[in-house]
Protein backbone atom coordinates (compact mmCIF):
# COMPACT_ATOMS: atom_id res chain seq x y z
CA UNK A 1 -4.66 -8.66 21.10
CA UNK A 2 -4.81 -10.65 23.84
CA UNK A 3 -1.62 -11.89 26.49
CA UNK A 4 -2.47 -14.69 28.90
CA UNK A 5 -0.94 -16.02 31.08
CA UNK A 6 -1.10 -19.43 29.83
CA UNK A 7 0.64 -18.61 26.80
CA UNK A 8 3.94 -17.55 29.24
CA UNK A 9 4.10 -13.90 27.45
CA UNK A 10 3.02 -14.28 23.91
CA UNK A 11 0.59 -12.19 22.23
CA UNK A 12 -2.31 -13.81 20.62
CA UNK A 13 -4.61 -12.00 17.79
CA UNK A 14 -8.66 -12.19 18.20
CA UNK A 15 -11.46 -9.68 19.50
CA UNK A 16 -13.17 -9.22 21.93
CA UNK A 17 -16.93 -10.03 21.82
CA UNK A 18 -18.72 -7.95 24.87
CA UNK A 19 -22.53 -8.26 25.26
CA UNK A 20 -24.94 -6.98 27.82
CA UNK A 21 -23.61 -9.22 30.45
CA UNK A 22 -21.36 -11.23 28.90
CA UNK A 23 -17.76 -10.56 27.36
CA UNK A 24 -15.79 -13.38 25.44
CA UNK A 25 -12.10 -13.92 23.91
CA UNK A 26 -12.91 -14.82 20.40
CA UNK A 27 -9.13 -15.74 19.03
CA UNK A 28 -8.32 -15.24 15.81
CA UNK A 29 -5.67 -17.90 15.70
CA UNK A 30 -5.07 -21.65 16.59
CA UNK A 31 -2.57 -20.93 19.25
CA UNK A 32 -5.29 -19.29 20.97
CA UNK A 33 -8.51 -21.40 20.51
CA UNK A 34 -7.96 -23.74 24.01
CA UNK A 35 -7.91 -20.58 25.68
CA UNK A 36 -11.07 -18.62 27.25
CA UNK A 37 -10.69 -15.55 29.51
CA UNK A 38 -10.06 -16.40 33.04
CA UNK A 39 -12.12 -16.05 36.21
CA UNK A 40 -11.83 -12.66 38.13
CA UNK A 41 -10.65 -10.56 35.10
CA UNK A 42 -10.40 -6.97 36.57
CA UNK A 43 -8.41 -3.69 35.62
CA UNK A 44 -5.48 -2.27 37.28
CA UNK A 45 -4.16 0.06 35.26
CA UNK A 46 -4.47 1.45 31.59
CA UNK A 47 -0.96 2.43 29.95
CA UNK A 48 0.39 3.05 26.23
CA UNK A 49 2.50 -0.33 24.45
CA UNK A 50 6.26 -0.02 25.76
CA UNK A 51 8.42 0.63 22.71
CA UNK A 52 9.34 -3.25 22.85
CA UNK A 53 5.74 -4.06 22.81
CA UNK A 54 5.29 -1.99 19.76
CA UNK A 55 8.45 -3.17 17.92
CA UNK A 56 6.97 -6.88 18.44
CA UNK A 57 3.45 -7.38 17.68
CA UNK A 58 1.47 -4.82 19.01
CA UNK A 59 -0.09 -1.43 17.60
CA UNK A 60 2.01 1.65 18.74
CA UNK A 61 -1.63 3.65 18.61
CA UNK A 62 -3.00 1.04 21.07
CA UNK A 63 -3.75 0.87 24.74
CA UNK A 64 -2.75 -1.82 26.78
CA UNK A 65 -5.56 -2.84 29.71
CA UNK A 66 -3.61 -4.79 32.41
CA UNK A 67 -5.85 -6.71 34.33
CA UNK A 68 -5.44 -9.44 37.11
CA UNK A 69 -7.03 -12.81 36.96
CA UNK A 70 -7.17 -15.75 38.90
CA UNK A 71 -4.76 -16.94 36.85
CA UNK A 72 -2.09 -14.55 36.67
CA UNK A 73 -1.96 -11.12 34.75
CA UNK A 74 -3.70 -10.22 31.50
CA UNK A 75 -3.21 -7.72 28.95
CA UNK A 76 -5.40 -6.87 26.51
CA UNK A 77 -4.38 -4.53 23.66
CA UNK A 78 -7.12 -2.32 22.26
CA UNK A 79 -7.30 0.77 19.95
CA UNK A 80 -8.21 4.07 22.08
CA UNK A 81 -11.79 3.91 20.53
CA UNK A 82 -12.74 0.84 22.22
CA UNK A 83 -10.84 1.58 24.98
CA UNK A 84 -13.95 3.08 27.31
CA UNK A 85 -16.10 0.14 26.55
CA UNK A 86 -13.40 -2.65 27.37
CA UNK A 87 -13.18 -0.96 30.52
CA UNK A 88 -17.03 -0.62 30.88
CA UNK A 89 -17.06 -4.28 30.37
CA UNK A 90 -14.67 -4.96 32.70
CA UNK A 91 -15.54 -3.05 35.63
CA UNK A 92 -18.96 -4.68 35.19
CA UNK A 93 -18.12 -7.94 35.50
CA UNK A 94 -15.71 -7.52 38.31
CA UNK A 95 -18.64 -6.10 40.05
CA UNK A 96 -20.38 -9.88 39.94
């Protein structure tokens, strides 16, 4: 799951498609299909879903990824066993 700051706070479903040097938002819903990921996407911090966050929409098991963007701040929800690559991913294209 995917929160953008476009979307002022809500969580959006999809996956993310990561390649060798190229990683894409695929939504999995229409409230999500304008949207790409935005320029500068880096980590800043890895944390578990608050219990708010879990109560809402997103997996208690997950990890949340907060990143910074150029547009604003990004979390990304994944399950712990995709959690290494997202962050692979991440760190690789910050180093552009």
């Amino acid at each position: 799951m995917l929160r953008h700051p476009a979307l002022e706070g809500r969580w959006l479903r999809g996956k993310m498609l990561i390649g060798p040097s190229t990683m894409v938002w695929e939504p999995g819903t229409r409230a999500g299909a304008a949207l790409s990921l935005p320029e500068g996407l880096r980590q800043v911090s890895l944390r578990s879903p608050s219990l708010r966050e879990a109560m809402m929409k997103v997996n208690g098991g997950s990890r949340i990824v907060e990143c910074t963007s150029s547009a604003g701040a990004v979390l990304i929800a994944v399950m712990p066993n995709e959690v290494e690559l997202v962050c692979t991913a991440l760190s690789r294209d910050a180093a552009k």
